[in-house]
Protein backbone atom coordinates (compact mmCIF):
# COMPACT_ATOMS: atom_id res chain seq x y z
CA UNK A 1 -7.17 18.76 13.35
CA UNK A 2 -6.61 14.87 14.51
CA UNK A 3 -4.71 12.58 12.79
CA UNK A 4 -6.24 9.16 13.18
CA UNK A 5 -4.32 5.81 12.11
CA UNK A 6 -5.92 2.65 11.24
CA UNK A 7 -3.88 -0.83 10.47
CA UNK A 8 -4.68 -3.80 7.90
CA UNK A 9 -2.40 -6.72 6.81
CA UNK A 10 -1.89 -8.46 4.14
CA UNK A 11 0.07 -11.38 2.44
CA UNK A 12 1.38 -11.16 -0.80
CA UNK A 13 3.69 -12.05 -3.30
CA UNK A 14 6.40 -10.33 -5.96
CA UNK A 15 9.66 -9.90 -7.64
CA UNK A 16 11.72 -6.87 -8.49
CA UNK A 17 12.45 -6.95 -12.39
CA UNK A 18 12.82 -4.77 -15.29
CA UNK A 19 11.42 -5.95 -18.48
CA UNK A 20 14.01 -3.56 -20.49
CA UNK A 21 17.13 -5.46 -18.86
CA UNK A 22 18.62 -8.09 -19.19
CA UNK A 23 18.46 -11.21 -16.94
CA UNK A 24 22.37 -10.00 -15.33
CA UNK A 25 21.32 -6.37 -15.06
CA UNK A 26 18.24 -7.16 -13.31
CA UNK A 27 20.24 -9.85 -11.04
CA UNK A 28 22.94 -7.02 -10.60
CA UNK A 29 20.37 -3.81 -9.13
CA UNK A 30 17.81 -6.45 -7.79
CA UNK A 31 19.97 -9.36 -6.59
CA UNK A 32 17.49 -12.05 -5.21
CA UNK A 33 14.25 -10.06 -5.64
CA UNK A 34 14.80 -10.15 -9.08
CA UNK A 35 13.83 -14.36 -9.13
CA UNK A 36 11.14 -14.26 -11.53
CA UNK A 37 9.49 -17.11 -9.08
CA UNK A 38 8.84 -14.20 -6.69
CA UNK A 39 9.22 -14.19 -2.74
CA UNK A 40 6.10 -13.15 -0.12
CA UNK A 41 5.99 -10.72 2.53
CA UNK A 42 3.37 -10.48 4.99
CA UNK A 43 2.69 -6.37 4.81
CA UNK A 44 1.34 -4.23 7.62
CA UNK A 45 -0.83 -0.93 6.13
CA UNK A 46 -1.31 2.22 8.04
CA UNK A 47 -3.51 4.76 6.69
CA UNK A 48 -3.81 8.43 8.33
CA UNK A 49 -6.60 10.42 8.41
CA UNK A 50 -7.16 14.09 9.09
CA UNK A 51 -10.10 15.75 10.28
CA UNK A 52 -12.24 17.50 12.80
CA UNK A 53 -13.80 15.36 15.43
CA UNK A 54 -17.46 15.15 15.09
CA UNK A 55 -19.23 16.45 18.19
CA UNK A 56 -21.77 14.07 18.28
CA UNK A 57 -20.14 11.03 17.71
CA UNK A 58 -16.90 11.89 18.75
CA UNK A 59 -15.42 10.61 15.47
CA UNK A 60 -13.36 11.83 13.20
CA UNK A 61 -14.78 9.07 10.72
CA UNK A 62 -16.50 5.84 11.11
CA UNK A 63 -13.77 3.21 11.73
CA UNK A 64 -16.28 0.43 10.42
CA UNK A 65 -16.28 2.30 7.12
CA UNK A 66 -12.91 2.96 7.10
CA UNK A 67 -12.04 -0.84 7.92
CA UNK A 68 -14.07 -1.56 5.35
CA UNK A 69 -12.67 0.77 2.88
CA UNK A 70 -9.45 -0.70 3.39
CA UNK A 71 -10.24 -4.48 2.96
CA UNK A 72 -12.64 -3.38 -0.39
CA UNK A 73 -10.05 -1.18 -1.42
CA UNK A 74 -6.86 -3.10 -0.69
CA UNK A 75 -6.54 -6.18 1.18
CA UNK A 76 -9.20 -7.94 -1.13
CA UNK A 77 -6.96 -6.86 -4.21
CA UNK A 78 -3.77 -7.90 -2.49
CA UNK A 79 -3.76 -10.37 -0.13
CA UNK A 80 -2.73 -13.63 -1.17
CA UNK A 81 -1.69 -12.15 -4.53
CA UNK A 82 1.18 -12.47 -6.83
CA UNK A 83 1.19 -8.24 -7.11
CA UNK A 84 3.38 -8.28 -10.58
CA UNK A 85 0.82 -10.80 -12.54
CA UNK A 86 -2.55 -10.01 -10.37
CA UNK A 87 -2.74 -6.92 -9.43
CA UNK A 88 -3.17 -4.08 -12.45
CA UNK A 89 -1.47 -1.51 -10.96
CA UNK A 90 2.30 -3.73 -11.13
CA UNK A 91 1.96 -5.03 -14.41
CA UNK A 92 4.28 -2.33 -16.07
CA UNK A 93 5.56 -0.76 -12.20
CA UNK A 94 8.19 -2.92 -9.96
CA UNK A 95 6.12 -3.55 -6.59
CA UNK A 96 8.44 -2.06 -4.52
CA UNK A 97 7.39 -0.89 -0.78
CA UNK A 98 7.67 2.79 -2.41
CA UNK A 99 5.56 2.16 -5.26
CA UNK A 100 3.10 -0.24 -2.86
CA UNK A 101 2.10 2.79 -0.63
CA UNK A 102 1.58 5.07 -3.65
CA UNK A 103 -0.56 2.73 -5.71
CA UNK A 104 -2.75 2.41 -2.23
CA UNK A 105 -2.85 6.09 -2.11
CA UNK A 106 -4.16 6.02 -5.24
CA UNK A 107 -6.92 3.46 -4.33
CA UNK A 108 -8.16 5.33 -1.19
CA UNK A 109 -7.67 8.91 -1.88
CA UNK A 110 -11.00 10.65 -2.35
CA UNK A 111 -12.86 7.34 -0.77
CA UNK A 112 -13.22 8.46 3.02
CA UNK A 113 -15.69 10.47 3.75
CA UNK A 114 -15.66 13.49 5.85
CA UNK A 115 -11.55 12.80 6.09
CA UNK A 116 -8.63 13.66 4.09
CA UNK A 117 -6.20 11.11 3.58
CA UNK A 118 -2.98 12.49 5.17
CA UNK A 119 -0.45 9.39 5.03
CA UNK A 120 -0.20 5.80 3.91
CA UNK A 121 2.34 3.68 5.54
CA UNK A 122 3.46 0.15 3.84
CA UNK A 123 5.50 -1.74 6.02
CA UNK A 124 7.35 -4.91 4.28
CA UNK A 125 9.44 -6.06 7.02
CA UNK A 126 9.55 -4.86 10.65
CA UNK A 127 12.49 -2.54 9.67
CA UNK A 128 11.89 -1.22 6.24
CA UNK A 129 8.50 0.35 5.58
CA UNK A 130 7.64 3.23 3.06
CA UNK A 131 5.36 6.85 3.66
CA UNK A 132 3.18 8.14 1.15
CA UNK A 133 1.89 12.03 1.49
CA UNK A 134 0.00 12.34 -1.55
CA UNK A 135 0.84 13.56 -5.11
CA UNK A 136 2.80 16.54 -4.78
CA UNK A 137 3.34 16.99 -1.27
């Protein structure tokens, strides 16, 4: 089994907030994030694969489709995006790094062909980044 890794980037845009709470509760748990103006982060995605390398090509998978999976599949939804008002998957779930990598696993799992999705990696800042295994694992 290899484990192959392939990065994207995007920019994008959000806020931490509760709808329940109120504006001090949301302050107090979220402090800044919470702005309902929103603050950007330029995000770095790594996606895993596992598979067997293809004898002929040498491949585990084709890294143009898989670059292309990834901008179809996320970077066109995300980059340059307010995530809570533009993106579906935030408009009742904070966009939090955490919730970012499982939404993505979400959009890619059962999209790669001839690969199983092993891990997606969100990075928001050079030290503070989130792994996703999969449902359950």
């Amino acid at each position: 089994m290899i484990y192959l890794t392939r990065k994207a980037e995007f920019s994008s845009a959000h806020f931490y907030r509760n709808p329940a709470w109120s504006d001090e509760k949301n302050l107090a748990v979220f402090g800044k994030c919470a702005n309902p103006n929103g603050h950007g982060h330029n995000y770095v995605l790594e996606v895993t694969v596992a598979g067997e390398v293809d004898p002929v090509t040498g491949f585990v998978v084709d890294l143009k489709l898989l670059k292309d999976i990834l901008e179809q599949q996320v970077v066109s939804v995300y980059d340059h995006r307010h995530l809570n008002h533009e993106v579906p998957e935030f408009a009742h779930t904070v966009p939090t790094t955490e919730n970012i990598a499982v939404a993505i696993w979400r959009r890619l799992n059962g999209r790669i062909p001839n690969a199983k999705l092993h891990r997606v990696r969100v990075y928001e800042m050079d030290d503070l980044f989130a792994d996703f295994y999969g449902e359950g694992a």
